[in-house]
Protein backbone atom coordinates (compact mmCIF):
# COMPACT_ATOMS: atom_id res chain seq x y z
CA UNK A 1 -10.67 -159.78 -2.72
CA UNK A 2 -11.72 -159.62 0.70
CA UNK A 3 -10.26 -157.94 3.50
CA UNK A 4 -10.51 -159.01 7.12
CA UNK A 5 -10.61 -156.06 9.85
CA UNK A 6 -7.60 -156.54 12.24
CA UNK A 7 -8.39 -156.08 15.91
CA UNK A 8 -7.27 -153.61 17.50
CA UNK A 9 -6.63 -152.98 21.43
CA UNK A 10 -6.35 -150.62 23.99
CA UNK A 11 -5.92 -152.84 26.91
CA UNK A 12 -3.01 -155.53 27.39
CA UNK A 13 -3.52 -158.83 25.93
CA UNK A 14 -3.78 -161.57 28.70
CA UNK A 15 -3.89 -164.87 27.10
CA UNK A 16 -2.93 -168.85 27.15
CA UNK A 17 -2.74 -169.94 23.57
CA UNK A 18 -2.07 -173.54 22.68
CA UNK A 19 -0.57 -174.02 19.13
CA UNK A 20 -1.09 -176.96 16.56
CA UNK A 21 2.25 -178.65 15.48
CA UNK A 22 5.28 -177.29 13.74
CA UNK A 23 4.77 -177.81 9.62
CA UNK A 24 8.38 -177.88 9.65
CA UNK A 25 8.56 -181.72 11.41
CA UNK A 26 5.41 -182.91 10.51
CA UNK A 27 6.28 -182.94 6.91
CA UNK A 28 9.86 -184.02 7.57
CA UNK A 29 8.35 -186.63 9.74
CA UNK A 30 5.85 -187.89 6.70
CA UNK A 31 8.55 -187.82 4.25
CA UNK A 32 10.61 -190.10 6.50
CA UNK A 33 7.79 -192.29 7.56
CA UNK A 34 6.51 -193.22 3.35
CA UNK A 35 10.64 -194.03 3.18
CA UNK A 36 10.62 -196.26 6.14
CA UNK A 37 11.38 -199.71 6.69
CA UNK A 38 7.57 -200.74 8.55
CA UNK A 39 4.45 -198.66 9.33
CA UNK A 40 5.11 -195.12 11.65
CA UNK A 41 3.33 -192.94 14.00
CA UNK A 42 2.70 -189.45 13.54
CA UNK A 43 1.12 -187.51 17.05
CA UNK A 44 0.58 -184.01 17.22
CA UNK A 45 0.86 -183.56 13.42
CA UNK A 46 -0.04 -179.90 11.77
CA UNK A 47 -3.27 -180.26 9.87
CA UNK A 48 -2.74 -177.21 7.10
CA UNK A 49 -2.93 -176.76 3.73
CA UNK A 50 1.05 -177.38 3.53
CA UNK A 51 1.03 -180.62 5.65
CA UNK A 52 -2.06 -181.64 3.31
CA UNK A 53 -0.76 -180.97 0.18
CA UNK A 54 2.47 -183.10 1.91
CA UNK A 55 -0.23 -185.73 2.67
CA UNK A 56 -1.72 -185.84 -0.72
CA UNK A 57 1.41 -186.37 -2.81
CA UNK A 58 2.73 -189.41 -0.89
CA UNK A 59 -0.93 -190.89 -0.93
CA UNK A 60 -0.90 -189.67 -4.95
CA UNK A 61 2.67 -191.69 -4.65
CA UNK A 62 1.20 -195.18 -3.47
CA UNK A 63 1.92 -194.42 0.58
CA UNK A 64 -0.80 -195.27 2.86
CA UNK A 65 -1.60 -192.73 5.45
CA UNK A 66 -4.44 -192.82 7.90
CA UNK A 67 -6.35 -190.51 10.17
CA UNK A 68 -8.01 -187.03 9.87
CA UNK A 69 -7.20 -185.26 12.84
CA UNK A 70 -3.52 -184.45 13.96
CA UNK A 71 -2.70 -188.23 14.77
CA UNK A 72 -1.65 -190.25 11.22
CA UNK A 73 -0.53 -193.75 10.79
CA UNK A 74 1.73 -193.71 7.82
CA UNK A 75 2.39 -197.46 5.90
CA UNK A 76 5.05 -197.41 3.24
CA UNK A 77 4.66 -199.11 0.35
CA UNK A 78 6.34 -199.09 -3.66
CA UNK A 79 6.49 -195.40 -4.47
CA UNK A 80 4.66 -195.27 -8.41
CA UNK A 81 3.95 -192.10 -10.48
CA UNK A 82 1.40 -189.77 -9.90
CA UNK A 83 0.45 -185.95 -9.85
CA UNK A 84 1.42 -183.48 -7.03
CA UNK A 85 0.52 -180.54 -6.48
CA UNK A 86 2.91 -177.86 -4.23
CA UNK A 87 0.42 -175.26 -3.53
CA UNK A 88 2.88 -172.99 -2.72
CA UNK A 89 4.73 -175.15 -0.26
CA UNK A 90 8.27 -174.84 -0.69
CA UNK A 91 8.56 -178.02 1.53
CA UNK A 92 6.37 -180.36 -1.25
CA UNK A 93 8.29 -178.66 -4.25
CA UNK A 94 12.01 -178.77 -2.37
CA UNK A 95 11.61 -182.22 -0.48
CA UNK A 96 9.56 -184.24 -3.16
CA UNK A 97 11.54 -184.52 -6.04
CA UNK A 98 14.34 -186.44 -4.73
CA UNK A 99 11.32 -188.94 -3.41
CA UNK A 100 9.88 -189.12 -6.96
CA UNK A 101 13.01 -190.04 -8.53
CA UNK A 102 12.58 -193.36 -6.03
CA UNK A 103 8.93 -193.95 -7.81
CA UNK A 104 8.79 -196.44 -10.74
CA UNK A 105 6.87 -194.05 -12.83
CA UNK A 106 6.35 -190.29 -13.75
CA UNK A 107 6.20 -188.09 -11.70
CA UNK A 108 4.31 -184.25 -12.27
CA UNK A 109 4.62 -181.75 -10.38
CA UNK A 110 2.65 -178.17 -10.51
CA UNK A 111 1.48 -175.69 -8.14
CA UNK A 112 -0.32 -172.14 -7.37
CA UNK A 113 0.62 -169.44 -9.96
CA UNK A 114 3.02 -168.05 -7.73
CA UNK A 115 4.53 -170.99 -7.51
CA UNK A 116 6.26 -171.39 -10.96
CA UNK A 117 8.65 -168.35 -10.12
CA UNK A 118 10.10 -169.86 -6.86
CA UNK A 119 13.78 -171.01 -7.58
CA UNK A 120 13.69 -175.01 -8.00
CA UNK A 121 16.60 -175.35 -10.46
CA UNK A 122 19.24 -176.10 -7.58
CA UNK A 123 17.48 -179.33 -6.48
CA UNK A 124 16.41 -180.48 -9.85
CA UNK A 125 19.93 -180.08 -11.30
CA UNK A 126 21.31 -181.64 -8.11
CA UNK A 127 18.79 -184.67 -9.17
CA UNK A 128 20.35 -184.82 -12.38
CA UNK A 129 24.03 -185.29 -11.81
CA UNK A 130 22.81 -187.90 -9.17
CA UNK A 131 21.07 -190.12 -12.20
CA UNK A 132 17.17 -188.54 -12.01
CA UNK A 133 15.62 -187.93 -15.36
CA UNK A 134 13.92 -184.48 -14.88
CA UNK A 135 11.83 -182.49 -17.87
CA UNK A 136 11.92 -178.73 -16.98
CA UNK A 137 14.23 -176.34 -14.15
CA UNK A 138 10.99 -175.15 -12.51
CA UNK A 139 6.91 -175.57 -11.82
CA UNK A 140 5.44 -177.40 -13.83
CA UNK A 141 8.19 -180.03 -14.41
CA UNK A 142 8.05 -183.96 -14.50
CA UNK A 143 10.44 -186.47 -12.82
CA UNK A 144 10.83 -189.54 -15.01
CA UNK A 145 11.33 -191.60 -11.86
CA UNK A 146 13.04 -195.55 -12.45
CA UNK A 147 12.06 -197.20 -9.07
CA UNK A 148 15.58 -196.12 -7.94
CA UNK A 149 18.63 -193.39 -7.69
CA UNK A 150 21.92 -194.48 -8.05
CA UNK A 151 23.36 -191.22 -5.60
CA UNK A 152 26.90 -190.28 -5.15
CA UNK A 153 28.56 -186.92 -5.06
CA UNK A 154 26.67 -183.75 -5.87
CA UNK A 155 28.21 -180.05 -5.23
CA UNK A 156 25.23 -177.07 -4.90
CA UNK A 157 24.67 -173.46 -4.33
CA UNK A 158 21.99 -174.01 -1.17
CA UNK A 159 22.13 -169.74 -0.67
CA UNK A 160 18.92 -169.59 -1.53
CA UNK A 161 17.63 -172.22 0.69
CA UNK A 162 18.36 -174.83 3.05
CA UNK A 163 15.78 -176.36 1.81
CA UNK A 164 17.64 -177.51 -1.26
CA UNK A 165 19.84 -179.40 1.35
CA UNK A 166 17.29 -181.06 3.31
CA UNK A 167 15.49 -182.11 0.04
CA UNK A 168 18.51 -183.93 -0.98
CA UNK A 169 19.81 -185.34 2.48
CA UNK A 170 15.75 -187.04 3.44
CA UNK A 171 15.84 -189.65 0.90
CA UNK A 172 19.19 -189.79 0.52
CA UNK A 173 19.53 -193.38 2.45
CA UNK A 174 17.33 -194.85 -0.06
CA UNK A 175 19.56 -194.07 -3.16
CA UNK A 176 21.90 -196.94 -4.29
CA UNK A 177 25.27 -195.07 -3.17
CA UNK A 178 23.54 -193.01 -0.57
CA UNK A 179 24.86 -188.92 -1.07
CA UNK A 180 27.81 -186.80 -0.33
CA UNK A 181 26.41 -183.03 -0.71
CA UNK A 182 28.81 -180.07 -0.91
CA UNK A 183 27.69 -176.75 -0.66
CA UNK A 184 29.74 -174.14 -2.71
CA UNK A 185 28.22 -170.25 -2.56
CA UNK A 186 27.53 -167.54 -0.16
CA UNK A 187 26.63 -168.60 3.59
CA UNK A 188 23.56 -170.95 4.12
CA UNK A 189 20.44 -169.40 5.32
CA UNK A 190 18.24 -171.08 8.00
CA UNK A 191 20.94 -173.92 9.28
CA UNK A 192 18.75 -174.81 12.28
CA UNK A 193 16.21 -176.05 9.32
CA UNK A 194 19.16 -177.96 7.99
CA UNK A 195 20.23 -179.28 12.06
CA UNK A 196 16.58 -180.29 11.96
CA UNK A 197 16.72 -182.66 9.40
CA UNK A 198 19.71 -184.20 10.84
CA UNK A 199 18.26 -184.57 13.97
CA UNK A 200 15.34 -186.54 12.26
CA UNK A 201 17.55 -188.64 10.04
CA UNK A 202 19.53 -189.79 12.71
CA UNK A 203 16.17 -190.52 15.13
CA UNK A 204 15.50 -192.46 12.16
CA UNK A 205 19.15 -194.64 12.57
CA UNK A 206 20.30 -193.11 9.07
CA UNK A 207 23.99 -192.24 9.29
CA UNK A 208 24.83 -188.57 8.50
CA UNK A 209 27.79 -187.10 8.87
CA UNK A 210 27.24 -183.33 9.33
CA UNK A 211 29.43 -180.04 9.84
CA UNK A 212 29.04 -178.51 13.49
CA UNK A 213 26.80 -175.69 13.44
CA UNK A 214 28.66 -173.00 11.37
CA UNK A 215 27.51 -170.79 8.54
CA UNK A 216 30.30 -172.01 6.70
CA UNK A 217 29.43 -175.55 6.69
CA UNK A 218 30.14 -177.13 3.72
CA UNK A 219 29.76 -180.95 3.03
CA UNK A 220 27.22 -183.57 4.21
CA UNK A 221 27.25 -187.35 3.93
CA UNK A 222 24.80 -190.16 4.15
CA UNK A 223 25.14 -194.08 4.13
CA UNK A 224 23.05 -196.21 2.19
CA UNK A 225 20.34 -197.83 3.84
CA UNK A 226 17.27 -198.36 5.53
CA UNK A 227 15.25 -195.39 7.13
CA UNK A 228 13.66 -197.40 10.68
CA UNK A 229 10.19 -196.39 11.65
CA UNK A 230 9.84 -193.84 14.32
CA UNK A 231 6.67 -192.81 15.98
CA UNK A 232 7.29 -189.31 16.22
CA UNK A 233 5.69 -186.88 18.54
CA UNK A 234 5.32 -183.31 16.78
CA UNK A 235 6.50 -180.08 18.64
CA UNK A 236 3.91 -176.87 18.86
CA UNK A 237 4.89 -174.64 15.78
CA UNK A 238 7.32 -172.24 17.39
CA UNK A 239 7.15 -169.56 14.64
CA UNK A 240 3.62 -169.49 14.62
CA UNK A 241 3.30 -168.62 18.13
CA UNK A 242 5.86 -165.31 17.41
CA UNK A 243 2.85 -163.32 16.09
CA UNK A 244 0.83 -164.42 19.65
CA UNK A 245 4.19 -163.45 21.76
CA UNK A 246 4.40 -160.41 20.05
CA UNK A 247 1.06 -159.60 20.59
CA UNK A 248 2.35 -159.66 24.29
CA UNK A 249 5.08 -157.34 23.79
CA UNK A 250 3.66 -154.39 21.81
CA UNK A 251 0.75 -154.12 24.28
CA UNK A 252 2.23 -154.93 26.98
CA UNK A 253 0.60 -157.34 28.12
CA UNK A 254 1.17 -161.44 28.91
CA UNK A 255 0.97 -164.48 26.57
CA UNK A 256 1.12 -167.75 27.45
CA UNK A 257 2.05 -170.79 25.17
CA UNK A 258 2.24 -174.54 26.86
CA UNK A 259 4.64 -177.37 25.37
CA UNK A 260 7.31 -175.34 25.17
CA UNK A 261 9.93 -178.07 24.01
CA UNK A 262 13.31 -177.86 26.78
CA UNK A 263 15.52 -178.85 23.80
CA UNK A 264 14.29 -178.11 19.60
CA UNK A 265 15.96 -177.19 16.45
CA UNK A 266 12.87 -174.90 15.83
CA UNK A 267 14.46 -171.13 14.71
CA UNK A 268 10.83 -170.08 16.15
CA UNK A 269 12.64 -171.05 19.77
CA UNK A 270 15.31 -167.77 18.99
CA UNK A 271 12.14 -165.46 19.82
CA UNK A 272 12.65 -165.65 23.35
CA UNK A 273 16.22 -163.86 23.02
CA UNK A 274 14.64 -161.75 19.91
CA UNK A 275 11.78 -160.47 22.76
CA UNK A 276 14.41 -160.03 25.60
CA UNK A 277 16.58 -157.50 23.36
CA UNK A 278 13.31 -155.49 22.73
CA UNK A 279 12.69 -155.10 26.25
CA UNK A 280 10.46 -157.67 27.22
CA UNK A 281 10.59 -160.46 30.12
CA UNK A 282 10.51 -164.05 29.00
CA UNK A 283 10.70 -167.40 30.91
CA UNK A 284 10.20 -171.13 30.62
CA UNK A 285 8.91 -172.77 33.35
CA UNK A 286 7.12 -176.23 33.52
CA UNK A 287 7.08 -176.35 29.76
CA UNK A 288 5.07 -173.10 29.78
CA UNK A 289 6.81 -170.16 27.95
CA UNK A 290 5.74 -166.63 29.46
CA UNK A 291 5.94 -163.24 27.97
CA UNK A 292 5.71 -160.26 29.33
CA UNK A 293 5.82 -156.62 27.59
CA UNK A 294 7.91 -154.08 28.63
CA UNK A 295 6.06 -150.54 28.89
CA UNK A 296 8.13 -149.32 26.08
CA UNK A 297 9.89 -151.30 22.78
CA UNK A 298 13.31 -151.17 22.01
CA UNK A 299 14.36 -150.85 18.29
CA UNK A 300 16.87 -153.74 17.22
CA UNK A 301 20.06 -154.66 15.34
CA UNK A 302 20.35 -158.06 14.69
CA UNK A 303 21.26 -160.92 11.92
CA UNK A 304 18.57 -162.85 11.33
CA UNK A 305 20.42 -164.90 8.63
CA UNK A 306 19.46 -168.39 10.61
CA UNK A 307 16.21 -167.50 11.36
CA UNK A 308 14.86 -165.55 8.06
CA UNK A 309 10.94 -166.45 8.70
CA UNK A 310 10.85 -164.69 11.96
CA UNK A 311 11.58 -161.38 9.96
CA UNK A 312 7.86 -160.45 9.33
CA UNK A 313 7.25 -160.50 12.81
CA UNK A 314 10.48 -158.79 14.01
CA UNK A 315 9.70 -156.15 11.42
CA UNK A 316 6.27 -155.18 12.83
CA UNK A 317 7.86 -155.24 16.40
CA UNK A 318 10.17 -152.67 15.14
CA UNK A 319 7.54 -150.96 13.24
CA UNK A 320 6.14 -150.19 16.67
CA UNK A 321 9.10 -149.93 18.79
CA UNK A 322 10.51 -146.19 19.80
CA UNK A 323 13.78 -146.62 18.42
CA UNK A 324 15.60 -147.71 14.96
CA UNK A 325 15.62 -151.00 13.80
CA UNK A 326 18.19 -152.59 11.59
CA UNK A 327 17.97 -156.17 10.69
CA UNK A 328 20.72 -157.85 8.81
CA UNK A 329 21.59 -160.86 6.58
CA UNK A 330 18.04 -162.27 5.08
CA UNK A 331 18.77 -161.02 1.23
CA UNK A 332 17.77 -164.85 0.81
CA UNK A 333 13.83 -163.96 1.86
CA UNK A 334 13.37 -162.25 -2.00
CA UNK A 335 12.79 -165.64 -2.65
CA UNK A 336 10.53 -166.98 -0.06
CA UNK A 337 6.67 -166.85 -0.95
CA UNK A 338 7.26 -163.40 -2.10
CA UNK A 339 9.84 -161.10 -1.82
CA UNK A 340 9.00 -160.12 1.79
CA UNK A 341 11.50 -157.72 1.99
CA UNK A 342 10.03 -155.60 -0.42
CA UNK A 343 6.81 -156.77 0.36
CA UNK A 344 7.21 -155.81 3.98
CA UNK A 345 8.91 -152.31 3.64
CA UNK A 346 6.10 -151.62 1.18
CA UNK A 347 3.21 -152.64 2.99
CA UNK A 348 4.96 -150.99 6.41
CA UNK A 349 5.44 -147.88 4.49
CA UNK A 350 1.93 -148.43 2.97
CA UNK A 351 0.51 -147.24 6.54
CA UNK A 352 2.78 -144.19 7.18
CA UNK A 353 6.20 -145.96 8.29
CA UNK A 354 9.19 -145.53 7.11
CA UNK A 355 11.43 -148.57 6.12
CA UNK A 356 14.41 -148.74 4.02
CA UNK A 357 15.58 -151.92 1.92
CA UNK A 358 19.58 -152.53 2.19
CA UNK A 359 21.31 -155.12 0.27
CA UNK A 360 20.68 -157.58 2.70
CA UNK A 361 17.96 -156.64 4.97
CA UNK A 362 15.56 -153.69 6.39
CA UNK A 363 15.90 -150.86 7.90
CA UNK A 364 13.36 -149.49 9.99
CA UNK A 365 12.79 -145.87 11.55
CA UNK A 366 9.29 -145.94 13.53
CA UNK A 367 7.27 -143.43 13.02
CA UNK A 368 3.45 -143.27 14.02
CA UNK A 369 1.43 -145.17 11.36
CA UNK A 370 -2.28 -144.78 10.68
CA UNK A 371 -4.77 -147.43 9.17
CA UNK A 372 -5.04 -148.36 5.65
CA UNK A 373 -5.04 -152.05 3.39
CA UNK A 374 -2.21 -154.55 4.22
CA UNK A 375 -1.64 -157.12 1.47
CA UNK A 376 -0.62 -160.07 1.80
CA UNK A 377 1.07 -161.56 -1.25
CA UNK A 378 -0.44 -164.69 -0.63
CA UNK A 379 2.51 -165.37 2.28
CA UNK A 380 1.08 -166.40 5.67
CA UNK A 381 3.56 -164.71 7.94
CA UNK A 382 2.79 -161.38 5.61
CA UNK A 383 -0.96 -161.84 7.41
CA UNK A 384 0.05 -162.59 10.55
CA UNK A 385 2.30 -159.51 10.77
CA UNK A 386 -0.23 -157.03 9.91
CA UNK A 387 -2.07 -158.40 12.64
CA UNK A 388 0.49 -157.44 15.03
CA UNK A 389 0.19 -154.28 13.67
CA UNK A 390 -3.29 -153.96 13.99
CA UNK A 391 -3.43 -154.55 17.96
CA UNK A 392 -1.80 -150.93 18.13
CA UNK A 393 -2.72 -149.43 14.91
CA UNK A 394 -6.37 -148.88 14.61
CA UNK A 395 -8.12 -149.75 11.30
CA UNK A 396 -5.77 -151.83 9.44
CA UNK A 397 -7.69 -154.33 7.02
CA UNK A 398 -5.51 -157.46 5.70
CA UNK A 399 -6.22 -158.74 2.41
CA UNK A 400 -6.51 -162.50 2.28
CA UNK A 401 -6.27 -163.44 6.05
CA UNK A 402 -7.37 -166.92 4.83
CA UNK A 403 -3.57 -167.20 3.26
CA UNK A 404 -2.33 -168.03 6.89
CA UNK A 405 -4.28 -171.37 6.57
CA UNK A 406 -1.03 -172.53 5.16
CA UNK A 407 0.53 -173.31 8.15
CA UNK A 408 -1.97 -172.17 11.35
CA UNK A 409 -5.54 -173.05 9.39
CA UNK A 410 -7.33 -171.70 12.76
CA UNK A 411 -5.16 -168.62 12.85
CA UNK A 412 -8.32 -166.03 13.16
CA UNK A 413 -10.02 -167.97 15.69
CA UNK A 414 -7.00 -167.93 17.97
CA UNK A 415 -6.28 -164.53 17.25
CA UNK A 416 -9.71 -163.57 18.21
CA UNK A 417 -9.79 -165.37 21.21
CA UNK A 418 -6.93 -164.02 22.05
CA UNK A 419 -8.32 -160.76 22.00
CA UNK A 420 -11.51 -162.28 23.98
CA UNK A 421 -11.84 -160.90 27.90
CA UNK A 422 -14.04 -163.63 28.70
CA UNK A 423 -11.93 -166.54 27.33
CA UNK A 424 -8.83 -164.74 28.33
CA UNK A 425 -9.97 -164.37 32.39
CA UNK A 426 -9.87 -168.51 32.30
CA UNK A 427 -6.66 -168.99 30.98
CA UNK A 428 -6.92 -170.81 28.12
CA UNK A 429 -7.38 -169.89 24.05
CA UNK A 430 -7.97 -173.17 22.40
């Protein structure tokens, strides 16, 4: 296994970093385009090894979908069986299923070993009551798809993921009685996912009737129909720039990210107020977000129930702040790509820290850390948060940097030129 050397810093980081597109939309976007009624537009689309493996499945499916570079031209046609494989991409396991039960002909789906322990059951059996004929409750399992879904009324547990509810609500216009979806369990993690999907579907002229924004939110509807073509224009990634704005804020130094979007369902876009709290200064102007870090980091209390995946990076932050950290309601990230709350209070401790799991979250007491191996676990935003730890802790080596290719393929390159004087004097880290 190889381990990359994280860079380390004495000096403030001064840098302009312009992001590829969120995963999050573009394969929301693709899924809506192969369901719509004409050909569709995709701009600014995330080239990774998620939106790939999202690109490969609805070719494997019959859709057409053109272009190599971040613009695609996506051309429904009759959805037929075929293989996919979900890497480890929670959005091709969660998302897809519900668009193979569409497909006249079987469906199977498989991914990385890793994979076949991620919860599925919830959408699968969701599938079922709606009419889909499924074989197996997780990776590797086959849909027995009819060319069609008759729908209807479906009550889940999404606690573990929104994810099960966007997976149901994106195709939903194309089953015969379109879908009423209750959820019935503890309070749903990562709604601005869920508002996200919404958003989309209604772009897209679907109708969706959705609860305001409220943990508590219960039951969503969609009419049957047809799903209109959009050209959509992808957002920057927001939580994949967290790792560069925190690379502002524990040195403190200033980061720069362009296309800031005025208005986004991204959770990525709660960093700003995340930053703030720790002491740094952070503005938007002229679609350029600015941060600035504060000579000293302020520990943290916070919920970060709606906005789970910025954990990793909110963790290192408070690995390096000078006061205690305690962040709250993300029990729901055991079953992410790993369970990155043990993951992430082992690895912390790993290096000399000292973090504490709770019931639903971390604990964190800083403590000067020294170098040592950070592993990964295969989980992108694992990588990236060693890396923030890195710019402050000398000599910290992180096992499988290549793992953040699954969302930010170019990761190391940014990161390095980040770090680069030269490239950093002009402004601009491409």
């Amino acid at each position: 296994m190889s381990f990359w050397p994280a860079p380390h810093v004495d000096v403030p980081v001064h840098a302009t970093v312009t992001l590829p597109g969120s995963k999050s939309i573009t394969n929301r976007a693709l899924i809506l385009a192969a369901l719509a009624d004409g050909p569709s537009t995709l701009s600014g689309a995330l080239r990774s090894r998620d939106t790939n493996l999202m690109i490969a499945a609805l070719r494997a499916l019959g859709t057409s979908i053109e272009g190599e570079a971040d613009t695609l031209t996506v051309t429904p046609a009759p959805l037929r069986g075929g293989t996919v494989d979900c890497g480890l991409a929670g959005t091709v396991m969660r998302f897809l299923p519900s668009v193979a039960a569409l497909a006249d002909g079987d469906v199977a789906f498989d991914g990385d070993a890793q994979a076949r322990v991620r919860p599925l059951s919830t959408i699968l059996d969701a599938l079922r009551t709606l009419g889909a004929d499924i074989d197996g409750d997780a990776l590797p399992f086959t849909v027995h798809g009819t060319g069609a879904l008759r729908g209807g009324t479906v009550t889940i547990d999404a606690s573990g993921s929104s994810q099960f509810v966007s997976g149901l609500l994106l195709s939903a216009a194309r089953f015969d009685e379109g879908l009423v979806v209750h959820h019935d369990g503890k309070a749903l993690p990562s709604m601005p996912h869920i508002e996200m999907t919404v958003e989309m579907l209604r772009r897209a002229d679907v109708q969706v009737q959705a609860p305001e924004h409220s943990r508590l939110a219960q039951t969503w509807q969609v009419a049957p129909g047809p799903i209109r073509a959009v050209d959509w224009e992808v957002e920057p990634d927001l939580s994949n720039a967290t790792p560069f704005l925190a690379a502002a804020a524990v040195t403190g130094g200033e980061v720069r990210i362009p296309h800031w979007p005025r208005l986004t369902t991204q959770p990525g876009d709660v960093i700003r107020e995340i930053l703030v709290r720790m002491g740094a200064e952070a503005r938007v102007f002229d679609g350029v977000l600015t941060v600035h870090g504060p000579d000293r980091l302020a520990g943290i209390d916070i919920d970060l129930h709606d906005v789970g995946e910025l954990t990793p990076t909110v963790a290192a932050l408070a690995a390096l702040a000078d006061s205690p950290s305690h962040l709250r309601g993300i029990a729901h990230l055991r079953g992410h790509e790993t369970d990155r709350l043990a993951a992430l209070s082992t690895e912390i401790n790993r290096l000399g820290g000292k973090v504490t799991e709770t019931e639903d979250g971390l604990e964190i007491e800083p403590v000067e850390l020294h170098g040592g191996r950070w592993h990964s676990y295969a989980d992108h935003r694992m990588a990236t948060a060693g890396a923030i730890l890195g710019l402050r802790v000398p000599d910290i080596e992180i096992e499988d940097i290549g793992t953040t290719a699954k969302t930010l393929p170019n990761f190391v390159a940014l990161w390095e030129h980040m770090l680069d004087p030269s490239l950093s004097d002009q402004g601009a880290v491409h």
